[in-house]
PDB file of N, CA and C in Angstrom:
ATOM      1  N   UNK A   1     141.027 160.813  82.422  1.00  0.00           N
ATOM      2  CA  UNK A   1     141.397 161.841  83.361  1.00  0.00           C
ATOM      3  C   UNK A   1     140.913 163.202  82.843  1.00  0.00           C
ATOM      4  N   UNK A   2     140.483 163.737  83.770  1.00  0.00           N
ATOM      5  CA  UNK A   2     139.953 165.849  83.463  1.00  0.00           C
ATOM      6  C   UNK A   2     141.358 166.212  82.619  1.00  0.00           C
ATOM      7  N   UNK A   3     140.898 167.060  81.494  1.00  0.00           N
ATOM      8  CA  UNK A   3     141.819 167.874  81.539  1.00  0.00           C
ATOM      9  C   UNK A   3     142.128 169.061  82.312  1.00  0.00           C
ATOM     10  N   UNK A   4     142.958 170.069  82.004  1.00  0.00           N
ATOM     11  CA  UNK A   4     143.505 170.987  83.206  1.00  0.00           C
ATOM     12  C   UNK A   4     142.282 171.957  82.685  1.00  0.00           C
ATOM     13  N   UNK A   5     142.169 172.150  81.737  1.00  0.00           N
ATOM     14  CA  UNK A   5     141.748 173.438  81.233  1.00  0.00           C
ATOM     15  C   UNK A   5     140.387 173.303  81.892  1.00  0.00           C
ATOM     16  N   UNK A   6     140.042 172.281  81.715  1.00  0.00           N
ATOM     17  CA  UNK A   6     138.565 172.315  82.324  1.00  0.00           C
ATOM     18  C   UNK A   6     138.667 172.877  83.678  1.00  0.00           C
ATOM     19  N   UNK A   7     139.601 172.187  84.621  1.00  0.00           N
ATOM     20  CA  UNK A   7     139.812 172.466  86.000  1.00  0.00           C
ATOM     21  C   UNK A   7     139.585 173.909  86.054  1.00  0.00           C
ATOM     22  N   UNK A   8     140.710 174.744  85.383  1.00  0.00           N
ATOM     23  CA  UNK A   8     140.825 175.883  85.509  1.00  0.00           C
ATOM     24  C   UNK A   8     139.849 176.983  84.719  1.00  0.00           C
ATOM     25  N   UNK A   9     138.875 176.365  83.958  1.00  0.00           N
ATOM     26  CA  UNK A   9     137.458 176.909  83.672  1.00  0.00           C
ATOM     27  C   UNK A   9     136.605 176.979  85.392  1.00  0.00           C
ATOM     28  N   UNK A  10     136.762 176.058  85.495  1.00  0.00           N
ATOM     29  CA  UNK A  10     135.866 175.353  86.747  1.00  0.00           C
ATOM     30  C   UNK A  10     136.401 177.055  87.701  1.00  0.00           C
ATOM     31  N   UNK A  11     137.568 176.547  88.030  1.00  0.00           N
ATOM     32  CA  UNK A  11     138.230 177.678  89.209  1.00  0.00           C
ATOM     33  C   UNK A  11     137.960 178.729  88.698  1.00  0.00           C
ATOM     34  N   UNK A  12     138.357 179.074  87.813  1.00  0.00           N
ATOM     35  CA  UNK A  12     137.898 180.788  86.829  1.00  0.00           C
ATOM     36  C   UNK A  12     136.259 181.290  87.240  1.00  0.00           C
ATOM     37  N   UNK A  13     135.505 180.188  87.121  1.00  0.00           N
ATOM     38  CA  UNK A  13     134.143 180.627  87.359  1.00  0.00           C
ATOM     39  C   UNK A  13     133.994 181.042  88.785  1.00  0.00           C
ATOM     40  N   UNK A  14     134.631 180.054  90.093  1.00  0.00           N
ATOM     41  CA  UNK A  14     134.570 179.950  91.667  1.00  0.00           C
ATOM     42  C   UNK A  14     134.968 181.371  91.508  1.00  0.00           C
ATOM     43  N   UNK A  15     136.290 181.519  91.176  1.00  0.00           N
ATOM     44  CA  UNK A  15     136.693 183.118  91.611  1.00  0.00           C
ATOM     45  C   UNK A  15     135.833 184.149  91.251  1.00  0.00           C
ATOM     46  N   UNK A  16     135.325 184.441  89.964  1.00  0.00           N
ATOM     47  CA  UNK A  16     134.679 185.720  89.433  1.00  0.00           C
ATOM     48  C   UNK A  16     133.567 185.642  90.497  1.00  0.00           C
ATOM     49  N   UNK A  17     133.175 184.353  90.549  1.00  0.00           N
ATOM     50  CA  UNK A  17     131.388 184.656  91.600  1.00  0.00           C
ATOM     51  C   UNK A  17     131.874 184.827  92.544  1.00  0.00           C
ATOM     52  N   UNK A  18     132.994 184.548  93.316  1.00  0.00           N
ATOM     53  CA  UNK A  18     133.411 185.088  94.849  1.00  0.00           C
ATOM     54  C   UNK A  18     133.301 186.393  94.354  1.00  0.00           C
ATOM     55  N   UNK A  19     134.496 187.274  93.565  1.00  0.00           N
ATOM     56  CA  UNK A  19     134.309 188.380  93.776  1.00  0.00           C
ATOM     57  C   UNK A  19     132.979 189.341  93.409  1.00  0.00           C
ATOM     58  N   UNK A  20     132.246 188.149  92.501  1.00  0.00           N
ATOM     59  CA  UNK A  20     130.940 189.356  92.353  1.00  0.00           C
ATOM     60  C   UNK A  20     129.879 189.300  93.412  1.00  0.00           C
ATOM     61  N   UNK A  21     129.733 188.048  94.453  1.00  0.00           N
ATOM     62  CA  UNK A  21     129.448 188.132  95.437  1.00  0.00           C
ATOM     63  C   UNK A  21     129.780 188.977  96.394  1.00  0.00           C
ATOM     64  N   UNK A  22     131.022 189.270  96.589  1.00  0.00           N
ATOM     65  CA  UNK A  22     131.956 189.942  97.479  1.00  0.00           C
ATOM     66  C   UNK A  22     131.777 191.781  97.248  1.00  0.00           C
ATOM     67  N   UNK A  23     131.731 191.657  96.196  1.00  0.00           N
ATOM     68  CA  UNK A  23     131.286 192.989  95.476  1.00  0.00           C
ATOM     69  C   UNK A  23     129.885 194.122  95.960  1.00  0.00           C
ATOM     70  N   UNK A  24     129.080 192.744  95.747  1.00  0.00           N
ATOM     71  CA  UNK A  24     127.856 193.321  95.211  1.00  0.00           C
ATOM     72  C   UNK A  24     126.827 192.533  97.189  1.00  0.00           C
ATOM     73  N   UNK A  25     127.140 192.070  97.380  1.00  0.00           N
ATOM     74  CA  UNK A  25     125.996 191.897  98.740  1.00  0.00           C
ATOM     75  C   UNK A  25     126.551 192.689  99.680  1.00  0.00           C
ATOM     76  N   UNK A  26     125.245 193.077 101.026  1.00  0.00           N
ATOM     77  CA  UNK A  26     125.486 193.606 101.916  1.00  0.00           C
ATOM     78  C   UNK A  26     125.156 192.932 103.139  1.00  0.00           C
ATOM     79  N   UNK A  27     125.765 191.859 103.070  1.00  0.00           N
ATOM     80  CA  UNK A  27     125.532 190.697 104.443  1.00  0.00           C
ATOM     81  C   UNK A  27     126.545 190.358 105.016  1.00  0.00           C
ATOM     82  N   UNK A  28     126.997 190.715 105.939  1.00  0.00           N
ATOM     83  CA  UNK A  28     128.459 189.753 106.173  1.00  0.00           C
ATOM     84  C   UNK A  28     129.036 188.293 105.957  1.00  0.00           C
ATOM     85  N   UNK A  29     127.591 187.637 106.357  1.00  0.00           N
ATOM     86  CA  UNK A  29     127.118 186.299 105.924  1.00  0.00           C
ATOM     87  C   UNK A  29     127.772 186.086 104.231  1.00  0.00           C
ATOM     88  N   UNK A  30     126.796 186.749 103.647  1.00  0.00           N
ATOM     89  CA  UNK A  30     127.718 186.615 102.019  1.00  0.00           C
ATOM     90  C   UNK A  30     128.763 186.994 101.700  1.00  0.00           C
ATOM     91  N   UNK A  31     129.206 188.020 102.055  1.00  0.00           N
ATOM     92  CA  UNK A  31     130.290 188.754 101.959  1.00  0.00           C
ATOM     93  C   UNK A  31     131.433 187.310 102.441  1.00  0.00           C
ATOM     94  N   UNK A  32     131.042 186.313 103.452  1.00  0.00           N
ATOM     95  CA  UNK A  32     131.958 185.669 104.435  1.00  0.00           C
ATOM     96  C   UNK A  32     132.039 184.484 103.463  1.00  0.00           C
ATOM     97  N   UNK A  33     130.799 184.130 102.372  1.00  0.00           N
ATOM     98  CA  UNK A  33     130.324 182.881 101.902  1.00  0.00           C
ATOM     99  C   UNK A  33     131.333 183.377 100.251  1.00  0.00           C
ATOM    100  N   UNK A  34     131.043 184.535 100.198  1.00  0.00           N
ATOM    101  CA  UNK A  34     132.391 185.142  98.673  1.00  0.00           C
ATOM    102  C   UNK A  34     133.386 184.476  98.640  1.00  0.00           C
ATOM    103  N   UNK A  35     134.113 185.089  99.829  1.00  0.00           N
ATOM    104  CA  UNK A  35     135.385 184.872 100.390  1.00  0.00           C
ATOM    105  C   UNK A  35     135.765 183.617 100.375  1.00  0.00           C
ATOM    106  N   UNK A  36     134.907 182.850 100.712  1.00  0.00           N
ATOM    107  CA  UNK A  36     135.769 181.270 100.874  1.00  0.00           C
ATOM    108  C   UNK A  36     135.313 180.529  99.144  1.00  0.00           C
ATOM    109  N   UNK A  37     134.711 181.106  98.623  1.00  0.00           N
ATOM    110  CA  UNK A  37     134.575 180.281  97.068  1.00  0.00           C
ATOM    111  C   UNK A  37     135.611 180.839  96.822  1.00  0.00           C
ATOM    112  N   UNK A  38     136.019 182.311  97.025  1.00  0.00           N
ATOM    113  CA  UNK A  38     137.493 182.614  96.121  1.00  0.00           C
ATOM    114  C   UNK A  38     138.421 181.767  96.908  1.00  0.00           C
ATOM    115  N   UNK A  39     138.598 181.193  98.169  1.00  0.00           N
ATOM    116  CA  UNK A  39     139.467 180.732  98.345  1.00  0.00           C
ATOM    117  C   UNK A  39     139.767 178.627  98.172  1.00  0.00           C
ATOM    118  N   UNK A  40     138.294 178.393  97.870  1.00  0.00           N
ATOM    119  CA  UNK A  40     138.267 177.160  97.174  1.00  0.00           C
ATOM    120  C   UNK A  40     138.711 177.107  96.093  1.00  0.00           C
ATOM    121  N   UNK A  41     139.007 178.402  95.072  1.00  0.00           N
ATOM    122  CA  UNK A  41     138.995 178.131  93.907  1.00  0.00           C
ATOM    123  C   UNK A  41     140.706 177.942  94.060  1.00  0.00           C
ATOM    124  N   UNK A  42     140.961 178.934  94.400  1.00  0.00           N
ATOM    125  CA  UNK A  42     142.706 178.883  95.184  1.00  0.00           C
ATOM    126  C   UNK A  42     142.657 177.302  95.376  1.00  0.00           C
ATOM    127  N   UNK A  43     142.100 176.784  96.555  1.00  0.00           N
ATOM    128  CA  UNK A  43     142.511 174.967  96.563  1.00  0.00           C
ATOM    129  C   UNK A  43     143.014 174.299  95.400  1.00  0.00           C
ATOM    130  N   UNK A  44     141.621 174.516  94.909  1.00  0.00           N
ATOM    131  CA  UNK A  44     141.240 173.445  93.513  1.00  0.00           C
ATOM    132  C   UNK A  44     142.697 174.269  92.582  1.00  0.00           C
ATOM    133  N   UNK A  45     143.233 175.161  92.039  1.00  0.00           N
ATOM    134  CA  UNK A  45     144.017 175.376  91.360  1.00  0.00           C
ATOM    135  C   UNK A  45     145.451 174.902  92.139  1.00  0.00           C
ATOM    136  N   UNK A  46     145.494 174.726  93.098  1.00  0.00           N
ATOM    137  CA  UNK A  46     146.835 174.503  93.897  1.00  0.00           C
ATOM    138  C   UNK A  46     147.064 172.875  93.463  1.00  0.00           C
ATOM    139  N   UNK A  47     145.605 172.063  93.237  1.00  0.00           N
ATOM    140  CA  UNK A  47     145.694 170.841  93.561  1.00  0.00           C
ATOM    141  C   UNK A  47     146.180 170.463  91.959  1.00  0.00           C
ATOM    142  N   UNK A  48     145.406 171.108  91.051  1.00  0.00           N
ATOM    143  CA  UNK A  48     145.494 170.709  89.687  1.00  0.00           C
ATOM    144  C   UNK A  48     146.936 170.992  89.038  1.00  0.00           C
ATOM    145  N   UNK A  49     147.600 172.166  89.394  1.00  0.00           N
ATOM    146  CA  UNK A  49     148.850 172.814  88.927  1.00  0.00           C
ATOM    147  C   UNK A  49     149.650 171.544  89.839  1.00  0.00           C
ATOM    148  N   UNK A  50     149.498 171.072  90.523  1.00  0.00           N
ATOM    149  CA  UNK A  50     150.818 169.926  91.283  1.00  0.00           C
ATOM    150  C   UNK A  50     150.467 168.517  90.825  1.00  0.00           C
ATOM    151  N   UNK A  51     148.909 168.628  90.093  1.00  0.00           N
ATOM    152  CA  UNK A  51     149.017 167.270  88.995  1.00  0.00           C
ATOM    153  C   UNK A  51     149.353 167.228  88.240  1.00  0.00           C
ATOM    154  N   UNK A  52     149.401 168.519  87.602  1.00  0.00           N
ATOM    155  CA  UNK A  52     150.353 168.840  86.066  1.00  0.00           C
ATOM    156  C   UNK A  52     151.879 168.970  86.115  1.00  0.00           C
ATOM    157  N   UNK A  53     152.043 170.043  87.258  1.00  0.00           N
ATOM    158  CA  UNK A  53     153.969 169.671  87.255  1.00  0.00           C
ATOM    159  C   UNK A  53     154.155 168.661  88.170  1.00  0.00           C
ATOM    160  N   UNK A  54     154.235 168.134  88.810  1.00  0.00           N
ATOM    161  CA  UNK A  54     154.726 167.171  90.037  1.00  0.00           C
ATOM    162  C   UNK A  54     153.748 166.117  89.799  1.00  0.00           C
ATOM    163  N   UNK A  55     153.191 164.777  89.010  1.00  0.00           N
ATOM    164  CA  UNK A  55     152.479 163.847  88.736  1.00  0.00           C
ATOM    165  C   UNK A  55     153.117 163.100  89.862  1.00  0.00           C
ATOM    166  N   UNK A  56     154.152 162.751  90.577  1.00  0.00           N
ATOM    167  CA  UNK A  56     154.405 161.811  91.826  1.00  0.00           C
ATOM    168  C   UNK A  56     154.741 163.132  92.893  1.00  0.00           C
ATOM    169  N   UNK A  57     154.216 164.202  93.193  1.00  0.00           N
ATOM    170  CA  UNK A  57     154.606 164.958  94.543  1.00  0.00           C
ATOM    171  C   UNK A  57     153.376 165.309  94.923  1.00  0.00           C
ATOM    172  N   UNK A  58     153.440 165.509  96.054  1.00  0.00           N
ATOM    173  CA  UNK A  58     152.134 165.886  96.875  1.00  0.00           C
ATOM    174  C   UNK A  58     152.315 167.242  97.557  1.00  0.00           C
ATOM    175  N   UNK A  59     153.161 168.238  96.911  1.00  0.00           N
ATOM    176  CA  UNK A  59     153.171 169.296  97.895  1.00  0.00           C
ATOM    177  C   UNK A  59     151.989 170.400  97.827  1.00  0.00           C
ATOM    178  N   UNK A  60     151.517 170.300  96.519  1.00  0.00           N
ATOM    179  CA  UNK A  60     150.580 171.149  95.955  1.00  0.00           C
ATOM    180  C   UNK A  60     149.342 170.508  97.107  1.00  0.00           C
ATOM    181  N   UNK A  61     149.083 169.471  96.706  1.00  0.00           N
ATOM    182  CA  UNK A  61     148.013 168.495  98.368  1.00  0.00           C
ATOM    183  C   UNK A  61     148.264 169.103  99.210  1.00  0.00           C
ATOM    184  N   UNK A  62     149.455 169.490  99.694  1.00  0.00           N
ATOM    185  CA  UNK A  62     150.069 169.791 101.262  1.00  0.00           C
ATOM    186  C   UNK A  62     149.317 171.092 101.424  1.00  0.00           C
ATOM    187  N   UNK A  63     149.988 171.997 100.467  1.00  0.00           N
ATOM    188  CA  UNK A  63     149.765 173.486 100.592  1.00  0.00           C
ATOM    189  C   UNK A  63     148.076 173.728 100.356  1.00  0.00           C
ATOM    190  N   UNK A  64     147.401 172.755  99.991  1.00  0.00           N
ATOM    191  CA  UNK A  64     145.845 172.565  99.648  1.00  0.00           C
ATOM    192  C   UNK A  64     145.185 172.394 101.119  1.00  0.00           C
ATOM    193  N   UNK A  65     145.340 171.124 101.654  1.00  0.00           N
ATOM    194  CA  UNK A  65     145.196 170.947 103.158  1.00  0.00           C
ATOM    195  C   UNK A  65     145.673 172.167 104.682  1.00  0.00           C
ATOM    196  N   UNK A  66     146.446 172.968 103.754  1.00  0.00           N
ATOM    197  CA  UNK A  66     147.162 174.180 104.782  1.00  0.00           C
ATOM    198  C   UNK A  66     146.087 174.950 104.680  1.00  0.00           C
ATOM    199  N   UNK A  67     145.678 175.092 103.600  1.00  0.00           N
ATOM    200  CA  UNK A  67     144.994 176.408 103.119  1.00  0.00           C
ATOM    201  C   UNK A  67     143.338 176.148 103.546  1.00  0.00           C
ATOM    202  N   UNK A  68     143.219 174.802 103.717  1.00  0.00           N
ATOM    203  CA  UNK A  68     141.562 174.280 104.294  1.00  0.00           C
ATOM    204  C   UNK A  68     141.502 174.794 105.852  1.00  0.00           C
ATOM    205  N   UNK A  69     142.850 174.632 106.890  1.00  0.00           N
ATOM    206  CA  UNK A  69     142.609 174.452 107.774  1.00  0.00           C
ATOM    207  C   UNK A  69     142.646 176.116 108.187  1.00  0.00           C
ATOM    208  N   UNK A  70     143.287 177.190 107.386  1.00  0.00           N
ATOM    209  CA  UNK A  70     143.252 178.214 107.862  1.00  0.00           C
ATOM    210  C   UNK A  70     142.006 179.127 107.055  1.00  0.00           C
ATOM    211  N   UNK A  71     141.546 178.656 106.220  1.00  0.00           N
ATOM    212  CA  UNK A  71     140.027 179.087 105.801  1.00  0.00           C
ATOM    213  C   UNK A  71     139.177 178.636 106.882  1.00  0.00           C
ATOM    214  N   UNK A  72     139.669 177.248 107.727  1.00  0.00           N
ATOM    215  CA  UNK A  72     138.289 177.202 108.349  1.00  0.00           C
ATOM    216  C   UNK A  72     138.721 177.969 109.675  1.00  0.00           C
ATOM    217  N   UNK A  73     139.903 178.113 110.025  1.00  0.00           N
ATOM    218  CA  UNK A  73     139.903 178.880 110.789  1.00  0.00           C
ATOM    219  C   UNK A  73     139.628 180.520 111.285  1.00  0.00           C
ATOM    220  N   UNK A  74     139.867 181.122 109.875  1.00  0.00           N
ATOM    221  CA  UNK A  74     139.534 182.262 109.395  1.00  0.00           C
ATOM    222  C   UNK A  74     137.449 182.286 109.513  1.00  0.00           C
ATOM    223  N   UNK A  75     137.137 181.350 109.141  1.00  0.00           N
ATOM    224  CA  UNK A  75     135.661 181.252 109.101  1.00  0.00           C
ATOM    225  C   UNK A  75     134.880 181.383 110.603  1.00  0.00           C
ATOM    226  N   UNK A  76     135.809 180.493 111.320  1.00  0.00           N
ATOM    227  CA  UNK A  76     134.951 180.419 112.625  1.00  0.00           C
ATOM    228  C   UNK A  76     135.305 181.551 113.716  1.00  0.00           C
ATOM    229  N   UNK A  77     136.844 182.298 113.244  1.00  0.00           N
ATOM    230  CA  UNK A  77     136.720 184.135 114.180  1.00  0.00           C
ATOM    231  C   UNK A  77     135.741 184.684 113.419  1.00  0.00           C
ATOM    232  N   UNK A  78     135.298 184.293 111.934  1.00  0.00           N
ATOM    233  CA  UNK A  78     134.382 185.447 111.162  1.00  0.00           C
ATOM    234  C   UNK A  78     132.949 185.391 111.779  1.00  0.00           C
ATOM    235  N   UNK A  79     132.662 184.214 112.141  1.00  0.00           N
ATOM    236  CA  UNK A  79     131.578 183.819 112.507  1.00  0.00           C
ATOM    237  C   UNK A  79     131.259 184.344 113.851  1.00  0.00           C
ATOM    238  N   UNK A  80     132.303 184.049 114.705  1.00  0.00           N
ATOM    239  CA  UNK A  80     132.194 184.608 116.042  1.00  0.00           C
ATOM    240  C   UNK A  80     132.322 186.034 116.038  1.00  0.00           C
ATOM    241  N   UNK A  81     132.932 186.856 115.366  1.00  0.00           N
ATOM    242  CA  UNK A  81     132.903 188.324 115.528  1.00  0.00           C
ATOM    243  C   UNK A  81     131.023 188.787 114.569  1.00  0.00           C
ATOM    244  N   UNK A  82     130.762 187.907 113.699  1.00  0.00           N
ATOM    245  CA  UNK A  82     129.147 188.201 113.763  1.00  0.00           C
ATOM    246  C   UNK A  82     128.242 187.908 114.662  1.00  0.00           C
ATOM    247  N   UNK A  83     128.363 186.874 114.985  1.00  0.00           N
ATOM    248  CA  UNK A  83     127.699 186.402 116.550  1.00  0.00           C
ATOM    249  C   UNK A  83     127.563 188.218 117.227  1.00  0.00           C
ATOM    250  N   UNK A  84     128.356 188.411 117.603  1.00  0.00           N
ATOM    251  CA  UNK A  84     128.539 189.250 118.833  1.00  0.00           C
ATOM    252  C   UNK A  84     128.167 190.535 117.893  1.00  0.00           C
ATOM    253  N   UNK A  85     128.303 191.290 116.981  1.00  0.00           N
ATOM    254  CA  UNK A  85     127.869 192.129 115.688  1.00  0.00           C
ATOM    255  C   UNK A  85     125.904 191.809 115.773  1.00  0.00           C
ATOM    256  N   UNK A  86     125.591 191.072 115.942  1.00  0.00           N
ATOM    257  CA  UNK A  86     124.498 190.835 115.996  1.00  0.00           C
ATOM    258  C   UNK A  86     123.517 190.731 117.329  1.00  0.00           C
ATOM    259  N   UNK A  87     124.514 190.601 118.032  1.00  0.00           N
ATOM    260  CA  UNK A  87     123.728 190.527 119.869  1.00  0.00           C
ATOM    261  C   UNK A  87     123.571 191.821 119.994  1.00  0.00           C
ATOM    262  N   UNK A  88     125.136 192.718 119.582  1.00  0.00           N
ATOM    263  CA  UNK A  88     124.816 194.488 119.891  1.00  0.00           C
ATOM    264  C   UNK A  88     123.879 195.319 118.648  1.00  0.00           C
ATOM    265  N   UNK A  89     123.879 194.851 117.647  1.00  0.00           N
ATOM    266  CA  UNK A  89     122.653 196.020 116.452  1.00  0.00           C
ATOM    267  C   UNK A  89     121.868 195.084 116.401  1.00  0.00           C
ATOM    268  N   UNK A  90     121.457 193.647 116.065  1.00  0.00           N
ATOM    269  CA  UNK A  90     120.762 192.910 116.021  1.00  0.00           C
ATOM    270  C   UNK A  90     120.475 193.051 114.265  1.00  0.00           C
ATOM    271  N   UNK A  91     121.331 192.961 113.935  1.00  0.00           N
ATOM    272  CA  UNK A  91     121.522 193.075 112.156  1.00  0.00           C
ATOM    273  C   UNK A  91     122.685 192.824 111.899  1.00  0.00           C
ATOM    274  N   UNK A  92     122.829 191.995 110.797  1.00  0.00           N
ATOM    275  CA  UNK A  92     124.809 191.790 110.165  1.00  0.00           C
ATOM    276  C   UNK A  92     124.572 192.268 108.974  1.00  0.00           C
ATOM    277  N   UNK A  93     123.615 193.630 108.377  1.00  0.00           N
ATOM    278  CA  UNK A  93     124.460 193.763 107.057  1.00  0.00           C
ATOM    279  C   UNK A  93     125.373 194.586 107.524  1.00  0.00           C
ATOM    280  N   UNK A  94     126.195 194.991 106.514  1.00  0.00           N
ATOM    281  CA  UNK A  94     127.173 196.049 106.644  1.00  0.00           C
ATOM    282  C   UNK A  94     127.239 197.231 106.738  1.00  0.00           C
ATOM    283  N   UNK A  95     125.600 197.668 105.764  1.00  0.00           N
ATOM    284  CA  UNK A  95     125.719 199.333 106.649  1.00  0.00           C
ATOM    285  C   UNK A  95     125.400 199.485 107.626  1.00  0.00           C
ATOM    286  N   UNK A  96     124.579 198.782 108.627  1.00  0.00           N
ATOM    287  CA  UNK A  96     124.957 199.130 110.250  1.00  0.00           C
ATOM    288  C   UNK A  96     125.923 199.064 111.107  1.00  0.00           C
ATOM    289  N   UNK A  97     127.413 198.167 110.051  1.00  0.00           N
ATOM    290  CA  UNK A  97     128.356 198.072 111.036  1.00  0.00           C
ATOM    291  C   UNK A  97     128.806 199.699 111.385  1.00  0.00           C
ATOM    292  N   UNK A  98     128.862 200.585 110.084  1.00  0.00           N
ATOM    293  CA  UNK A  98     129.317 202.130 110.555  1.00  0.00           C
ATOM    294  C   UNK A  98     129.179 202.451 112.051  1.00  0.00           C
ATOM    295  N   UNK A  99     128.102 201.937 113.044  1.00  0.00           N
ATOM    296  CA  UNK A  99     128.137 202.102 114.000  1.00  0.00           C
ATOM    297  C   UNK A  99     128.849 201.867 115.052  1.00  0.00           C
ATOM    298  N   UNK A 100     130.307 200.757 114.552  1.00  0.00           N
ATOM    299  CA  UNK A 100     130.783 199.792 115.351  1.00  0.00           C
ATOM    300  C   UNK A 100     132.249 200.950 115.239  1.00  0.00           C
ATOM    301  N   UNK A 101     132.266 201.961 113.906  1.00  0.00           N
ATOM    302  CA  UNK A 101     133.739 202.619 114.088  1.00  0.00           C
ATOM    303  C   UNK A 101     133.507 203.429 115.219  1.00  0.00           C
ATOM    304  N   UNK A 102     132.394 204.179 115.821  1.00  0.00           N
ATOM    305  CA  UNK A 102     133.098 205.414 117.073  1.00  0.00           C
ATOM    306  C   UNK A 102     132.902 204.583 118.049  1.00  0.00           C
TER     307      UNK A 102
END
């Protein structure tokens, strides 16, 4: 069996590159693709911490599967509000959204 530590090497890495992704591009696209590695890494730590305390409970699973269905839900308004970001400037980085505040 993995140990934990590895797991949570593993997740440690997902998060820092979300946020240095998240950081550092000017695409919404990436900016959108950051966001959900930081929030895989969230999964994967939810799943491993409920193999370590709870070896017969599945709630850590539960709250893992919660968290898939509202990332993907979160993904596909993100997607659709670029869709339409892109029909009106015909560009999704982010410094043309400035145009979208007046």
């Amino acid at each position: 069996m993995i140990q934990l530590n590895y797991i949570l090497i593993i997740s440690a890495v997902m998060m820092f590159a979300g946020i240095f992704g998240f950081l550092t591009r000017r695409s919404t696209l990436a900016i959108l693709l950051s966001i959900e590695l930081m929030l895989n890494a969230t999964d994967l730590n939810f799943a491993a911490f409920n193999r370590m305390l709870y070896p017969t409970g599945h709630e850590g699973y539960f709250f893992t599967l919660f968290s898939i269905a509202i990332t993907a839900a979160e993904s596909a308004i993100a997607i659709a509000i670029m869709i339409n970001v892109y029909r009106q400037l015909k560009d999704i980085s982010v410094g043309k959204l400035e145009k979208m505040k007046y």
